[in-house]
C-alpha atoms as a PDB file:
ATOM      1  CA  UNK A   1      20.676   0.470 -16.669  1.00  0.00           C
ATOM      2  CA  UNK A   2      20.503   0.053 -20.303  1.00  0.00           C
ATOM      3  CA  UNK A   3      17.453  -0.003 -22.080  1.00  0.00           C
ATOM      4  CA  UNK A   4      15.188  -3.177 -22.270  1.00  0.00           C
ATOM      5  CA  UNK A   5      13.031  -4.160 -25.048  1.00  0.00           C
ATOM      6  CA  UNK A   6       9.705  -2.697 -24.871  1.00  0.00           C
ATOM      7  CA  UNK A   7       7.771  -5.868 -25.030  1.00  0.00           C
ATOM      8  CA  UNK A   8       9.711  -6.373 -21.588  1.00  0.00           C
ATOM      9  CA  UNK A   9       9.638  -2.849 -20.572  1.00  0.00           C
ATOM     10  CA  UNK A  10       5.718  -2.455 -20.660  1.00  0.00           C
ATOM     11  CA  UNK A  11       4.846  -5.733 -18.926  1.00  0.00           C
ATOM     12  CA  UNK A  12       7.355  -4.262 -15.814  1.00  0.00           C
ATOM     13  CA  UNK A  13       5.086  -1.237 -15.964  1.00  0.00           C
ATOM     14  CA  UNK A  14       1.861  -3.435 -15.954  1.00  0.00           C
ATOM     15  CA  UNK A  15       2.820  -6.230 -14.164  1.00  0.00           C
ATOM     16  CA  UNK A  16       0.839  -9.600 -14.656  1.00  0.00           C
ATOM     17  CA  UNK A  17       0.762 -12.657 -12.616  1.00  0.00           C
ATOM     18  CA  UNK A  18      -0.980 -15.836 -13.786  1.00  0.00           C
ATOM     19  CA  UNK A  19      -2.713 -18.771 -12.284  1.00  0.00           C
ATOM     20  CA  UNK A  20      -3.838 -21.799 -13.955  1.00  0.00           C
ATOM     21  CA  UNK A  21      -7.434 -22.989 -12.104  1.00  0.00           C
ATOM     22  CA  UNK A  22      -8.622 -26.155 -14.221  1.00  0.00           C
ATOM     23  CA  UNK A  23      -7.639 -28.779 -16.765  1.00  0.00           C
ATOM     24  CA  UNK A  24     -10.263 -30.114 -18.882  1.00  0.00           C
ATOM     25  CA  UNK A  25     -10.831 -33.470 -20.221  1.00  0.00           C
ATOM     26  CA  UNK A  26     -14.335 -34.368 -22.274  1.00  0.00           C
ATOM     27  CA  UNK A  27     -15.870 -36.864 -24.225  1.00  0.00           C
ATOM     28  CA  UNK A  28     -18.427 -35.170 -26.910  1.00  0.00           C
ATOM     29  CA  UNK A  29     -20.943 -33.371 -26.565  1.00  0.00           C
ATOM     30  CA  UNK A  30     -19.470 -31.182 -24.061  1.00  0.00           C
ATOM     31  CA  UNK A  31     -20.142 -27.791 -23.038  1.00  0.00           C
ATOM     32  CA  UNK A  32     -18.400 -25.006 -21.075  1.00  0.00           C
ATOM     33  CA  UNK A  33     -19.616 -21.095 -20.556  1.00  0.00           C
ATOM     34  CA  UNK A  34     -17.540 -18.188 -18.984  1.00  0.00           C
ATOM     35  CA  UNK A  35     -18.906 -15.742 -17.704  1.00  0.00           C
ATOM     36  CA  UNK A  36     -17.521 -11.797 -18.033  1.00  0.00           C
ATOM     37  CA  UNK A  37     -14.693 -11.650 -15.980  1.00  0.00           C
ATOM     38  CA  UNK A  38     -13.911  -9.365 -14.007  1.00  0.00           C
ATOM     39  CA  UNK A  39     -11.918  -6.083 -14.263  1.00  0.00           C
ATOM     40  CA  UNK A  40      -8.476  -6.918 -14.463  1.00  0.00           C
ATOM     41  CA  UNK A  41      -8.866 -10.552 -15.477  1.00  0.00           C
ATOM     42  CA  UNK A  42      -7.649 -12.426 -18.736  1.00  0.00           C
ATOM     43  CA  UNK A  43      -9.226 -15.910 -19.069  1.00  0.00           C
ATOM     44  CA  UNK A  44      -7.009 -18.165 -21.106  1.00  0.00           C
ATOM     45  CA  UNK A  45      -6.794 -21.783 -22.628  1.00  0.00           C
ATOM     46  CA  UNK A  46      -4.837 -23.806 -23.999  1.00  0.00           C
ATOM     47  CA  UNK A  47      -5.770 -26.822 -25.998  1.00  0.00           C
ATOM     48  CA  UNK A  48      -3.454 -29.981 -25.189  1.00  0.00           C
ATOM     49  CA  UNK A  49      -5.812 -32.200 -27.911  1.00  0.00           C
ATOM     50  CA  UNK A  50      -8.527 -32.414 -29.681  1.00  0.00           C
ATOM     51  CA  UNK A  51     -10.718 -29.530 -30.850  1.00  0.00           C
ATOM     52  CA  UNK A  52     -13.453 -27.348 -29.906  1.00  0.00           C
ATOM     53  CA  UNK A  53     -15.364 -24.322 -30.933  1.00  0.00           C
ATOM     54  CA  UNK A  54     -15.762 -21.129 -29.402  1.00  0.00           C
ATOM     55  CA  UNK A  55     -18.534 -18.678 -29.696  1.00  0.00           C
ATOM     56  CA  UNK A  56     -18.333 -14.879 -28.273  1.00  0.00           C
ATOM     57  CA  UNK A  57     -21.083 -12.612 -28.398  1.00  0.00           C
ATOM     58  CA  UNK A  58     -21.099 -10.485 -31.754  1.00  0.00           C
ATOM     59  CA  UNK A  59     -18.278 -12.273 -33.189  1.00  0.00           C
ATOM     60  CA  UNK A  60     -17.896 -15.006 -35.538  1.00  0.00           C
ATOM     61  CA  UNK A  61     -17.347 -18.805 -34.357  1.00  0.00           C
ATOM     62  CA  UNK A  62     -13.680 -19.916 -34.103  1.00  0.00           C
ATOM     63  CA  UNK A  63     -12.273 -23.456 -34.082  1.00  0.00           C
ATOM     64  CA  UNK A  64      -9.452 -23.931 -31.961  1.00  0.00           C
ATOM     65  CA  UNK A  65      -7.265 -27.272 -32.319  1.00  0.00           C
ATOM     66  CA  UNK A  66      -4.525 -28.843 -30.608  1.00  0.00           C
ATOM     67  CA  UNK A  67      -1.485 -25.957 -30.226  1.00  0.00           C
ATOM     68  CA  UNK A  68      -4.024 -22.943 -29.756  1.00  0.00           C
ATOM     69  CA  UNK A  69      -3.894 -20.196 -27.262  1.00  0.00           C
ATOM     70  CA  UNK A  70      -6.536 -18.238 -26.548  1.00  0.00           C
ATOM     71  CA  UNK A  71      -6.583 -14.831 -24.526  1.00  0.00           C
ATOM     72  CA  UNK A  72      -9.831 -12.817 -23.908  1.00  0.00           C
ATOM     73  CA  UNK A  73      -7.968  -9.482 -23.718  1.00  0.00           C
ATOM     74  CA  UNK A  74     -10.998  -7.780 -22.537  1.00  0.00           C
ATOM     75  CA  UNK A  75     -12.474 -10.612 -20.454  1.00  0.00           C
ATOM     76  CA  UNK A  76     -15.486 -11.711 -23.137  1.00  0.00           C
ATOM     77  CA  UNK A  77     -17.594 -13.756 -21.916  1.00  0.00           C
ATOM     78  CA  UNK A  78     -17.508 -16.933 -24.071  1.00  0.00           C
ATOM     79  CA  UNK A  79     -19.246 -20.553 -25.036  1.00  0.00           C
ATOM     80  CA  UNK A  80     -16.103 -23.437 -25.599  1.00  0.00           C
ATOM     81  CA  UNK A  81     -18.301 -26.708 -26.767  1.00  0.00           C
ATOM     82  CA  UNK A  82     -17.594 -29.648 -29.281  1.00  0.00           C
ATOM     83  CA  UNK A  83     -19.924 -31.226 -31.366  1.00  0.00           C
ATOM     84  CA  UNK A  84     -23.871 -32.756 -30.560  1.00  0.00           C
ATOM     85  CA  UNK A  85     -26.368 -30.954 -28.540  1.00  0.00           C
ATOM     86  CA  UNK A  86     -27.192 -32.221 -24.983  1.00  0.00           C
ATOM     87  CA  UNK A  87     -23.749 -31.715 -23.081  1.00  0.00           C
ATOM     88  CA  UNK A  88     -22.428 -34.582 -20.783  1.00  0.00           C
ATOM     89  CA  UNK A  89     -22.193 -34.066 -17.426  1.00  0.00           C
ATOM     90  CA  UNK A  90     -18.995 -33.241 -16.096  1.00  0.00           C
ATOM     91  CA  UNK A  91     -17.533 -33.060 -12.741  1.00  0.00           C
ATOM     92  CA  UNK A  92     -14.606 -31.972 -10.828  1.00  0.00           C
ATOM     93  CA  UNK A  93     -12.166 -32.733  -8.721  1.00  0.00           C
ATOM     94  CA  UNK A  94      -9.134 -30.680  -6.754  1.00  0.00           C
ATOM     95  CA  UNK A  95      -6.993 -33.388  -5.939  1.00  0.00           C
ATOM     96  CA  UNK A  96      -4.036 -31.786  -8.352  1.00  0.00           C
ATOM     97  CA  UNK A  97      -2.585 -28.678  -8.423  1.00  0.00           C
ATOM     98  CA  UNK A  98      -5.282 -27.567 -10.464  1.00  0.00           C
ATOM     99  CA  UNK A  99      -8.931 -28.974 -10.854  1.00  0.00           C
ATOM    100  CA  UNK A 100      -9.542 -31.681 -12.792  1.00  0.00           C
ATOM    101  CA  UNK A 101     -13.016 -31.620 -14.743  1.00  0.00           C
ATOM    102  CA  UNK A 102     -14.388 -34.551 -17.153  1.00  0.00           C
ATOM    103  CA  UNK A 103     -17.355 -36.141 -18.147  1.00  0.00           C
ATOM    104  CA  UNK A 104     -16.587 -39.886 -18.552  1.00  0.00           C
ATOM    105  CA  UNK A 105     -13.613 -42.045 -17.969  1.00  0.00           C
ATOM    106  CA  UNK A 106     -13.160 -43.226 -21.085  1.00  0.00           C
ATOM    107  CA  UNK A 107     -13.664 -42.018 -25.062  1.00  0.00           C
ATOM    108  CA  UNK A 108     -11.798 -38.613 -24.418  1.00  0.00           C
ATOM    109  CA  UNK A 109     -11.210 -36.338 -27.519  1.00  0.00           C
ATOM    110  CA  UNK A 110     -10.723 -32.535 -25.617  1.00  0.00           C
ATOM    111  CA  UNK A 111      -7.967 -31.975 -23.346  1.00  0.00           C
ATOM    112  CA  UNK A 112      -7.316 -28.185 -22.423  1.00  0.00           C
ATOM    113  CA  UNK A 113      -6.102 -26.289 -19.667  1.00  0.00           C
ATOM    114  CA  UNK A 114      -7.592 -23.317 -18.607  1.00  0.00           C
ATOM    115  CA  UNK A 115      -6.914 -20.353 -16.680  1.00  0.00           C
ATOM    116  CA  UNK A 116      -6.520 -16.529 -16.338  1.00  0.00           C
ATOM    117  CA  UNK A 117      -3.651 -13.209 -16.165  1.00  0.00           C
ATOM    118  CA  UNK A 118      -4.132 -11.236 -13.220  1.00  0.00           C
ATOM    119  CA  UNK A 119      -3.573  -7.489 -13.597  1.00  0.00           C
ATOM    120  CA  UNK A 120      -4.381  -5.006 -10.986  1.00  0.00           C
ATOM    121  CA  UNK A 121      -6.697  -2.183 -12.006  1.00  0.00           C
ATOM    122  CA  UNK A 122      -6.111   0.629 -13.998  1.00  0.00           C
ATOM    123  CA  UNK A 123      -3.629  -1.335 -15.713  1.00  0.00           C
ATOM    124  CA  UNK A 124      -5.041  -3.692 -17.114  1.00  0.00           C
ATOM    125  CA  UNK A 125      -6.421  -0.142 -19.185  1.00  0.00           C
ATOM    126  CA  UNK A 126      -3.402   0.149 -20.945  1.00  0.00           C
ATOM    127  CA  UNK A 127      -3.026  -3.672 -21.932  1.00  0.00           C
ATOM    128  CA  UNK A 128      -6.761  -3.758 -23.169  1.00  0.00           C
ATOM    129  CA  UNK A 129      -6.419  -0.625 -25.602  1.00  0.00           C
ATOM    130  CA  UNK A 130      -3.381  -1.609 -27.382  1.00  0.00           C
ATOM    131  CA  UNK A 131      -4.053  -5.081 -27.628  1.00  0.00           C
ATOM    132  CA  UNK A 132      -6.911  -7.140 -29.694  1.00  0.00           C
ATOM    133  CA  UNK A 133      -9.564  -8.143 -28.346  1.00  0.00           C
ATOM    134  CA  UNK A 134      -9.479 -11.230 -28.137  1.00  0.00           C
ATOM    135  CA  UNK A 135      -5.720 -13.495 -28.893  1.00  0.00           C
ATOM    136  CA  UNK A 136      -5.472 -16.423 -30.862  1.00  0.00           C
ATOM    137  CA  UNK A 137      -1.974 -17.964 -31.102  1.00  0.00           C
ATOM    138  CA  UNK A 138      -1.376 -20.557 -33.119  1.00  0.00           C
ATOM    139  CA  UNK A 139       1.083 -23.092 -32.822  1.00  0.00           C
ATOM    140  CA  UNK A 140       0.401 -25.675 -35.419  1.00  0.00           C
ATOM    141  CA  UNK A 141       0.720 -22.474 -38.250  1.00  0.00           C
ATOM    142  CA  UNK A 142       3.964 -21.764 -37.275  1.00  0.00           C
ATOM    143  CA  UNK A 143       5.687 -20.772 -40.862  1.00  0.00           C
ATOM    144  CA  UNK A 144       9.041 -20.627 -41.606  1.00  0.00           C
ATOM    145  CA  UNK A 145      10.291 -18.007 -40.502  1.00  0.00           C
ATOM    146  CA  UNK A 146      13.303 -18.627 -38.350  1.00  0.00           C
ATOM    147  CA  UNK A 147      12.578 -16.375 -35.128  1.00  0.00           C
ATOM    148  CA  UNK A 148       8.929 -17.277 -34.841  1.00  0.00           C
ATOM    149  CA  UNK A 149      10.083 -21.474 -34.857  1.00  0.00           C
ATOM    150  CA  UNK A 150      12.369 -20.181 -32.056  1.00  0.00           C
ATOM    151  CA  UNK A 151       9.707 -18.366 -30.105  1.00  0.00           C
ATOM    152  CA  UNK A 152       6.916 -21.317 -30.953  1.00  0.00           C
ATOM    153  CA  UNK A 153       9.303 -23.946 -29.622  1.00  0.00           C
ATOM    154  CA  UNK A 154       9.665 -22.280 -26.658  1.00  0.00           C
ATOM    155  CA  UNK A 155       5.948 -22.344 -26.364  1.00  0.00           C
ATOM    156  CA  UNK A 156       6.016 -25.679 -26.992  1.00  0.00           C
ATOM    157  CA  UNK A 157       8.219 -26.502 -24.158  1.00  0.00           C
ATOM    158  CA  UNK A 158       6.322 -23.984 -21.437  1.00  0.00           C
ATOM    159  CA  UNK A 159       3.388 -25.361 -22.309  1.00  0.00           C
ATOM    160  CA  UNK A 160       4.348 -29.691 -22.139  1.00  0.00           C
ATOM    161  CA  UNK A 161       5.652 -28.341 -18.144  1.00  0.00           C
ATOM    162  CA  UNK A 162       2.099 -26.592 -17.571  1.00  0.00           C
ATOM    163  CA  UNK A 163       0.668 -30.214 -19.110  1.00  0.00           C
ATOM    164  CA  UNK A 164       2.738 -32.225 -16.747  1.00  0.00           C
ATOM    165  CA  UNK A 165       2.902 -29.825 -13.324  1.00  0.00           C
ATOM    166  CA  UNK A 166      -1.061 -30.085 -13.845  1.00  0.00           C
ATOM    167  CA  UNK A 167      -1.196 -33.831 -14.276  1.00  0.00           C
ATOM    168  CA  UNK A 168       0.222 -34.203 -11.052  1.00  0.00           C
ATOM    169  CA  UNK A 169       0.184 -33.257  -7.146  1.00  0.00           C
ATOM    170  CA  UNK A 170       4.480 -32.397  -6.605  1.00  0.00           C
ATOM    171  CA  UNK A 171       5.566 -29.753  -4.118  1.00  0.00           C
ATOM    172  CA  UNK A 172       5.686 -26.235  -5.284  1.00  0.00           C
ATOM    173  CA  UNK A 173       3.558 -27.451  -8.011  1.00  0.00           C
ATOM    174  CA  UNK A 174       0.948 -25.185  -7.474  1.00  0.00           C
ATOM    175  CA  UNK A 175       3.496 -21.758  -7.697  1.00  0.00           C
ATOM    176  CA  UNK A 176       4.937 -23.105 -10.513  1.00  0.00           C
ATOM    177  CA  UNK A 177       2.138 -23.323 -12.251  1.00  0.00           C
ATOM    178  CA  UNK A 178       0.988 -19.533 -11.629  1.00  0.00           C
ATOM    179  CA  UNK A 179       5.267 -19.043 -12.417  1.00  0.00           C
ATOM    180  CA  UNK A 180       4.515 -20.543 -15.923  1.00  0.00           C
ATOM    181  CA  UNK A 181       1.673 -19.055 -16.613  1.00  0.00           C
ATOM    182  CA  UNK A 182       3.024 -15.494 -16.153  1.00  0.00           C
ATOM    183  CA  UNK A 183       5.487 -16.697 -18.254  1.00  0.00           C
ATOM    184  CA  UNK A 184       3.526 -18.152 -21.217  1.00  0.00           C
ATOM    185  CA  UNK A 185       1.315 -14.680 -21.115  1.00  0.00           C
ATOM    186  CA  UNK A 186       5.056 -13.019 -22.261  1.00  0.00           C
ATOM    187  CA  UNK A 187       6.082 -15.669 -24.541  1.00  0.00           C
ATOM    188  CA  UNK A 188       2.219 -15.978 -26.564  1.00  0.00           C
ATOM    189  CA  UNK A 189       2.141 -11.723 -26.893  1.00  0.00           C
ATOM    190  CA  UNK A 190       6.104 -12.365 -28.287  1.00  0.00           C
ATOM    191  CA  UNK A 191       4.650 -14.993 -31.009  1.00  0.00           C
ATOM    192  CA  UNK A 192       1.680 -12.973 -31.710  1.00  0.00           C
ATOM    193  CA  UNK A 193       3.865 -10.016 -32.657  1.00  0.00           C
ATOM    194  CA  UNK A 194       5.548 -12.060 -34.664  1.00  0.00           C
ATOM    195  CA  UNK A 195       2.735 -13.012 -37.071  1.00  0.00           C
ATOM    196  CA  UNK A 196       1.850 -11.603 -39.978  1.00  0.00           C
ATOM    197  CA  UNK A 197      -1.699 -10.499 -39.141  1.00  0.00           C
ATOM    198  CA  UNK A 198      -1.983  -9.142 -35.578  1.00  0.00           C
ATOM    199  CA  UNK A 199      -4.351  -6.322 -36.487  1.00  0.00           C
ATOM    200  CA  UNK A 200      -4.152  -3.021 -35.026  1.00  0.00           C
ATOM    201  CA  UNK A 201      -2.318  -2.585 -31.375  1.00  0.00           C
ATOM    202  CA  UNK A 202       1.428  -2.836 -29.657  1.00  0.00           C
ATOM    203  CA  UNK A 203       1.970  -5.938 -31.253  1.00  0.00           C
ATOM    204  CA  UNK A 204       1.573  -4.849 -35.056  1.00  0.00           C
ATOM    205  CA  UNK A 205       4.542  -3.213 -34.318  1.00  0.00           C
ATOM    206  CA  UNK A 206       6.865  -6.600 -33.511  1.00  0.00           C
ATOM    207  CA  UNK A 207       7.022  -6.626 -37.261  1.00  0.00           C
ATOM    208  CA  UNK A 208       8.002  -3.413 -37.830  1.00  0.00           C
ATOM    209  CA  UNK A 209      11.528  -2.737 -37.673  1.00  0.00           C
ATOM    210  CA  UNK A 210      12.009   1.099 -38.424  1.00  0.00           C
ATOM    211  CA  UNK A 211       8.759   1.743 -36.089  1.00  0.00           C
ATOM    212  CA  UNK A 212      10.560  -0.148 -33.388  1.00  0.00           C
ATOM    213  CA  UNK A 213      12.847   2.184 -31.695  1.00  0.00           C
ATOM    214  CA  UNK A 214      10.366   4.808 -31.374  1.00  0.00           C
ATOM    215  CA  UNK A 215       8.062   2.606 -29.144  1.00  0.00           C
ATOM    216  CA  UNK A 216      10.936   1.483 -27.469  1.00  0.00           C
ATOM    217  CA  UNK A 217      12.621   4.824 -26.487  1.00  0.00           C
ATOM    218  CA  UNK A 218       9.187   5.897 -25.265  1.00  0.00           C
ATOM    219  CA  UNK A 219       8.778   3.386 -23.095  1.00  0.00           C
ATOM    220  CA  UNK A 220      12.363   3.281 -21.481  1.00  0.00           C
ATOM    221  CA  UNK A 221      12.414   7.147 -20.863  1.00  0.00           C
ATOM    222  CA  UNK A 222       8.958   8.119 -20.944  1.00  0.00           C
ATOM    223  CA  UNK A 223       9.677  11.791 -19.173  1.00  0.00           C
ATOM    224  CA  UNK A 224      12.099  12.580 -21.805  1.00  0.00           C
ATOM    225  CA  UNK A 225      10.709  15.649 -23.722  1.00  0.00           C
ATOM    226  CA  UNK A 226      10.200  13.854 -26.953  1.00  0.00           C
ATOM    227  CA  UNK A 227       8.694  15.981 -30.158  1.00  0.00           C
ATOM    228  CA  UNK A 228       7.862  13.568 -33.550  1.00  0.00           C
ATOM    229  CA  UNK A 229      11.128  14.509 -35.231  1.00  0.00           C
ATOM    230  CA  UNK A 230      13.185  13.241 -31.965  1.00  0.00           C
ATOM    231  CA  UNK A 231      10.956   9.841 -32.507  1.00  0.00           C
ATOM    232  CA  UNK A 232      11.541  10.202 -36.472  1.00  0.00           C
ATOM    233  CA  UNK A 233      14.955  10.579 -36.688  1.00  0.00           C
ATOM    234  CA  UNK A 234      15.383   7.116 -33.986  1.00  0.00           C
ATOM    235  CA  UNK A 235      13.696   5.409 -36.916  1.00  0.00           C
ATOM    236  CA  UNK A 236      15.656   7.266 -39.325  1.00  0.00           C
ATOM    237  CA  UNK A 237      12.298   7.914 -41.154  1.00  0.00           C
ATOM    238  CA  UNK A 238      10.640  11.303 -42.059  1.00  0.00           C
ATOM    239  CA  UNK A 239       8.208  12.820 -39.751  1.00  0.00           C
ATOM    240  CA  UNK A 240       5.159  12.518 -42.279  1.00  0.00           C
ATOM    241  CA  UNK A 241       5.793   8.717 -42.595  1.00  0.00           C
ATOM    242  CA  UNK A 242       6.358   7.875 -39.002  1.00  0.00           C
ATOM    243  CA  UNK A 243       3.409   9.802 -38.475  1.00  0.00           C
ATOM    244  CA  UNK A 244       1.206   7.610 -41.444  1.00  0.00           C
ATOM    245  CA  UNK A 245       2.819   4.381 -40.339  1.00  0.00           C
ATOM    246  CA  UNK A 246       1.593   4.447 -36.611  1.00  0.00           C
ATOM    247  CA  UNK A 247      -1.638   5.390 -37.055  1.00  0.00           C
ATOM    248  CA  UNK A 248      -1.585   2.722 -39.359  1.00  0.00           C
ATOM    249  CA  UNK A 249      -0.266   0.064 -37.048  1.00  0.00           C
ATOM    250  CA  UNK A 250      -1.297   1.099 -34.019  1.00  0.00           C
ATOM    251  CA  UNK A 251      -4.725   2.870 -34.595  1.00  0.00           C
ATOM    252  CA  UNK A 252      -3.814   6.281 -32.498  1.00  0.00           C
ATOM    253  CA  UNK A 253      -1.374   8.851 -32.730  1.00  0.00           C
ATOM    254  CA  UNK A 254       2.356   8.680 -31.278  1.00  0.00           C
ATOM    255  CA  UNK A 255       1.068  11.328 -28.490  1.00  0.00           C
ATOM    256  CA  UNK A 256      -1.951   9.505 -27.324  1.00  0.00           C
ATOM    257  CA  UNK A 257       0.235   6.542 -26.463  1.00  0.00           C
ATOM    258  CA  UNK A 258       3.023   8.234 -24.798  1.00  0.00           C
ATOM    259  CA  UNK A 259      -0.074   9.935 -22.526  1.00  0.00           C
ATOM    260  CA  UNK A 260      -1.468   6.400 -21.631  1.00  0.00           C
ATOM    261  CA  UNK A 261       2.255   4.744 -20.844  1.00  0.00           C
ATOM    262  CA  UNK A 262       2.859   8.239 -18.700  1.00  0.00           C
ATOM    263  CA  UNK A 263      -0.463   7.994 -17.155  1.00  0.00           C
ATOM    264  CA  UNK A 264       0.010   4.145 -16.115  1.00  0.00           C
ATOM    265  CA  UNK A 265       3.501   5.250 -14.543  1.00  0.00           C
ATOM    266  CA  UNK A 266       1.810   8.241 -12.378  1.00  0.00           C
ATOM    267  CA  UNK A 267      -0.503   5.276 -11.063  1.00  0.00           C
ATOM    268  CA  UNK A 268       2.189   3.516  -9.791  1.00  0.00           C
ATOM    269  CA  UNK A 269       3.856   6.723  -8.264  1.00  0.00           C
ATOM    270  CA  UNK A 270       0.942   7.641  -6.623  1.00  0.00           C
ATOM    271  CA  UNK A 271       0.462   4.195  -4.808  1.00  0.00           C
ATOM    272  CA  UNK A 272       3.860   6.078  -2.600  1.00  0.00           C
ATOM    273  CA  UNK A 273       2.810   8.297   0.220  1.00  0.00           C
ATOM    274  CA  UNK A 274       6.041  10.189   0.002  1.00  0.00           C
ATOM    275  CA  UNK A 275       5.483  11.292  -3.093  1.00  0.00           C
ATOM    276  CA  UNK A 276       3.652  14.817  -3.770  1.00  0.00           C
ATOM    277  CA  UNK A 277       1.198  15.690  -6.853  1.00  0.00           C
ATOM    278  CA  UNK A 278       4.280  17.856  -8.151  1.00  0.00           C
ATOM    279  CA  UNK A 279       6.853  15.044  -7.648  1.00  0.00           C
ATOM    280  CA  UNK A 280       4.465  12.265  -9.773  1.00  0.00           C
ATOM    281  CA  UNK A 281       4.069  14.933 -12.223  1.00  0.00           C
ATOM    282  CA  UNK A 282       7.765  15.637 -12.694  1.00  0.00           C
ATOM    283  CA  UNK A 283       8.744  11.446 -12.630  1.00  0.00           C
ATOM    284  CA  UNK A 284       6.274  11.253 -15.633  1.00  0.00           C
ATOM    285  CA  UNK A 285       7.287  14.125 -17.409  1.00  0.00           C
ATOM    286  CA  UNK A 286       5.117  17.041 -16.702  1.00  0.00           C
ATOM    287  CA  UNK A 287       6.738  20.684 -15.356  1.00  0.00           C
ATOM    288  CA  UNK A 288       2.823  21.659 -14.674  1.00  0.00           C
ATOM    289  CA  UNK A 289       1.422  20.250 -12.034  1.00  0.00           C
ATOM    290  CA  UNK A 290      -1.950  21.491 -13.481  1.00  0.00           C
ATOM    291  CA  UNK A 291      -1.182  20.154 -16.718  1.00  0.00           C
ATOM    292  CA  UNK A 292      -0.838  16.696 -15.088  1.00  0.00           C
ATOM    293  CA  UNK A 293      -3.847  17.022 -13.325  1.00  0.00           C
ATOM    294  CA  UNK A 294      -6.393  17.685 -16.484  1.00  0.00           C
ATOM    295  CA  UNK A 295      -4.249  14.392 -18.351  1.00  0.00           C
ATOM    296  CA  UNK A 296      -4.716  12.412 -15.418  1.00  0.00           C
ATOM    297  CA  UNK A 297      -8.386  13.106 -14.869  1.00  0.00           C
ATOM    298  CA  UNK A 298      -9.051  13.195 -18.447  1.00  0.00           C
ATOM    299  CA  UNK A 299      -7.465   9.775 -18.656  1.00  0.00           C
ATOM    300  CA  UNK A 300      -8.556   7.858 -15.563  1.00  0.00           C
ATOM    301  CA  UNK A 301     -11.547   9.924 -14.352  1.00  0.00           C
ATOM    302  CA  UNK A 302     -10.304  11.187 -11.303  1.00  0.00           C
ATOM    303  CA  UNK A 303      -7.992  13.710 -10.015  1.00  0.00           C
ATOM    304  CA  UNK A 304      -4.985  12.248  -8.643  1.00  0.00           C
ATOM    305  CA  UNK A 305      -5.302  12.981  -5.222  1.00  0.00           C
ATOM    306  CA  UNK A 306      -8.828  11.233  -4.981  1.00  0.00           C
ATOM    307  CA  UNK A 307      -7.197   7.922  -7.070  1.00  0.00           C
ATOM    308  CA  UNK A 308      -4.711   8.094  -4.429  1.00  0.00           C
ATOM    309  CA  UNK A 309      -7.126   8.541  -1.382  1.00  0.00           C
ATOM    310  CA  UNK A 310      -9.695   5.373  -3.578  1.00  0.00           C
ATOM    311  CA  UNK A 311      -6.178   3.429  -3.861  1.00  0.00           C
ATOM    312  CA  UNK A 312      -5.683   3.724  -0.107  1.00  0.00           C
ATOM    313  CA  UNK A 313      -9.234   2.142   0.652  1.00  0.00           C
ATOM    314  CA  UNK A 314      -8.981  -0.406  -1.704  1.00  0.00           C
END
C-alpha cells in the first residue's frame, strides 16, 4: 500500500466519528452555556447566519460570524450569547434529524448548528497535544491563495448539506448527518493547516513543505528505525535545521512525537487478545519488551498489561 498523506494517516490511527445534536435559531438576547465535555468529546459549531460571541474561561472573547467553525479541541467549557442581557427563552424540539431550539418565531438573526467529534479514549491524547486548543476556521477570510479557495469551497458545500439534512426529517438523514460531520472534522483541520497562523501543533506543519515528509514518513512506518539524519535527509535539510524548525512549529522534539504516534498504535494493538506484550512492542517498533513497557507507562500511566485488562472492562 503506498503511503497516504499524514493528515489522512493520523485520523486512521485516531479514528473520529461525528454527530450533529442541535440546530439553533434565536432572536437577541440569547444565551447558550456548555458545559466541560467529556473525555474524548469535541463540541463544535457552525454558524449558518448571523453572529455571536463566545467567552471561554481565561481566554479572550471571540466573535464568530456567518462561515465560522469552531472546535473546542480540549472540550472547554464555553458561553455562545448575542447582544442584551436577560436571554429569551428558548425551547426545543426533536421532530428533525437533529433538535431544533429557538426562542421566538419570528425576528431571527443567529442560526448555527451545533454538535461534537467523538474519539475513544486515549486517543483523543494524541489529537489534544498537537492541536490548539481551541479551532477557529474561518470561511469568510478565505485569501487568495488557490488551494485554500479549493479546500474552503468544499467546506462550503459540506456544510449547505449539514444545513439542509438538518432542516428536514428524510430517511438516513440522521447517519448522514453524523457521515458529514466526520467529514467536515477532516476537511476544517485541512483548511486550518492551510492558514497562515495556526500556532504551534500538527497543523503548523500543512505549510511547511520541506518539514512535510518527515511527519509523513513517521506516520506511515512508524516502527522503522528512524535517527534525525534519516528524517533530515527526506527533507533534504541539515540535521541542525530540521531540528530548529520543528521545535519551532510543532513545540516538541521530532522524538517525543514519534513516541506519542507509537504509543497511540500499541493502544490499538493491545485492544487484540492474540497479541503478546512482545508482539505490540515489536508492531510499534521496540526490540525491548522492557523498553516498551517504561514508554508505555511513562506515556499513558499504566503498564500495558493493566490498560489491556482496564480496556477489557470498559
Amino acid at each position: 500500500m503506498p503511503p497516504v498523506d499524514w493528515l489522512s494517516r493520523l485520523l486512521a490511527i485516531t479514528p473520529v466519528s461525528g454527530q450533529l445534536e442541535i440546530r439553533c435559531s434565536y432572536r437577541t438576547p440569547w444565551r447558550a452555556i456548555y458545559e466541560r465535555a467529556n473525555a474524548g468529546e469535541i463540541p463544535y459549531h457552525v454558524v449558518l447566519g448571523g453572529s455571536a460571541t463566545m467567552e471561554i474561561p481565561g481566554s479572550i472573547p471571540r466573535q464568530l460570524v456567518a462561515g465560522d467553525i469552531v472546535l473546542l479541541i480540549r472540550g472547554s467549557e464555553h458561553v455562545l450569547h448575542g447582544s442584551g442581557t436577560t436571554p429569551l427563552p428558548a425551547a426545543s424540539r426533536g421532530v428533525l434529524d437533529a433538535d431544533f431550539s429557538e426562542n421566538c418565531e419570528r425576528g431571527k438573526v443567529l442560526d448555527m448548528l451545533c454538535g461534537r467529534f467523538i474519539l475513544t479514549p486515549p486517543h483523543d491524547r494524541l489529537l489534544c497535544k498537537y492541536l490548539p486548543p481551541t479551532l477557529v476556521v474561518r470561511l469568510s477570510e478565505v485569501g487568495h491563495g488557490a488551494q485554500r479557495c479549493s479546500t474552503a469551497n468544499r467546506l462550503v458545500t459540506l456544510v449547505g448539506l449539514m444545513r439542509d439534512e438538518s432542516a428536514s426529517y428524510t430517511l438516513g438523514g440522521y447517519a448522514t448527518l453524523n457521515a458529514l460531520s466526520a467529514a467536515l472534522f477532516a476537511l476544517a483541520l485541512r483548511m486550518a493547516g492551510e492558514s497562515e497562523s495556526t500556532g504551534l501543533g500538527l497543523l503548523a506543519l500543512a505549510g511547511q513543505q520541506r518539514l512535510e515528509p518527515a511527519l509523513t514518513a513517521m506516520l506511515n512506518e512508524p516502527a522503522r528505525p528512524w535517527t534525525l539524519p534519516d528524517l533530515a535527509k527526506l527533507c533534504d535539510i541539515s540535521r541542525t535545521t530540521l531540528i530548529r524548525d520543528f521545535r519551532d512549529k510543532v513545540g516538541c522534539s521530532i522524538n517525543d512525537l514519534l513516541t506519542d504516534i507509537r504509543m497511540t498504535l500499541a493502544v490499538n494493538e493491545l485492544k487484540n487478545p492474540s497479541s503478546s506484550t512482545e508482539t505490540v512492542a515489536q508492531v510499534v517498533g521496540y526490540q525491548s519488551v522492557a523498553a516498551f513497557r517504561r514508554t508505555f507507562a511513562k506515556r499513558m500511566g499504566m503498564t500495558p498489561g493493566k490498560w489491556r485488562r482496564a480496556a477489557r472492562r470498559r
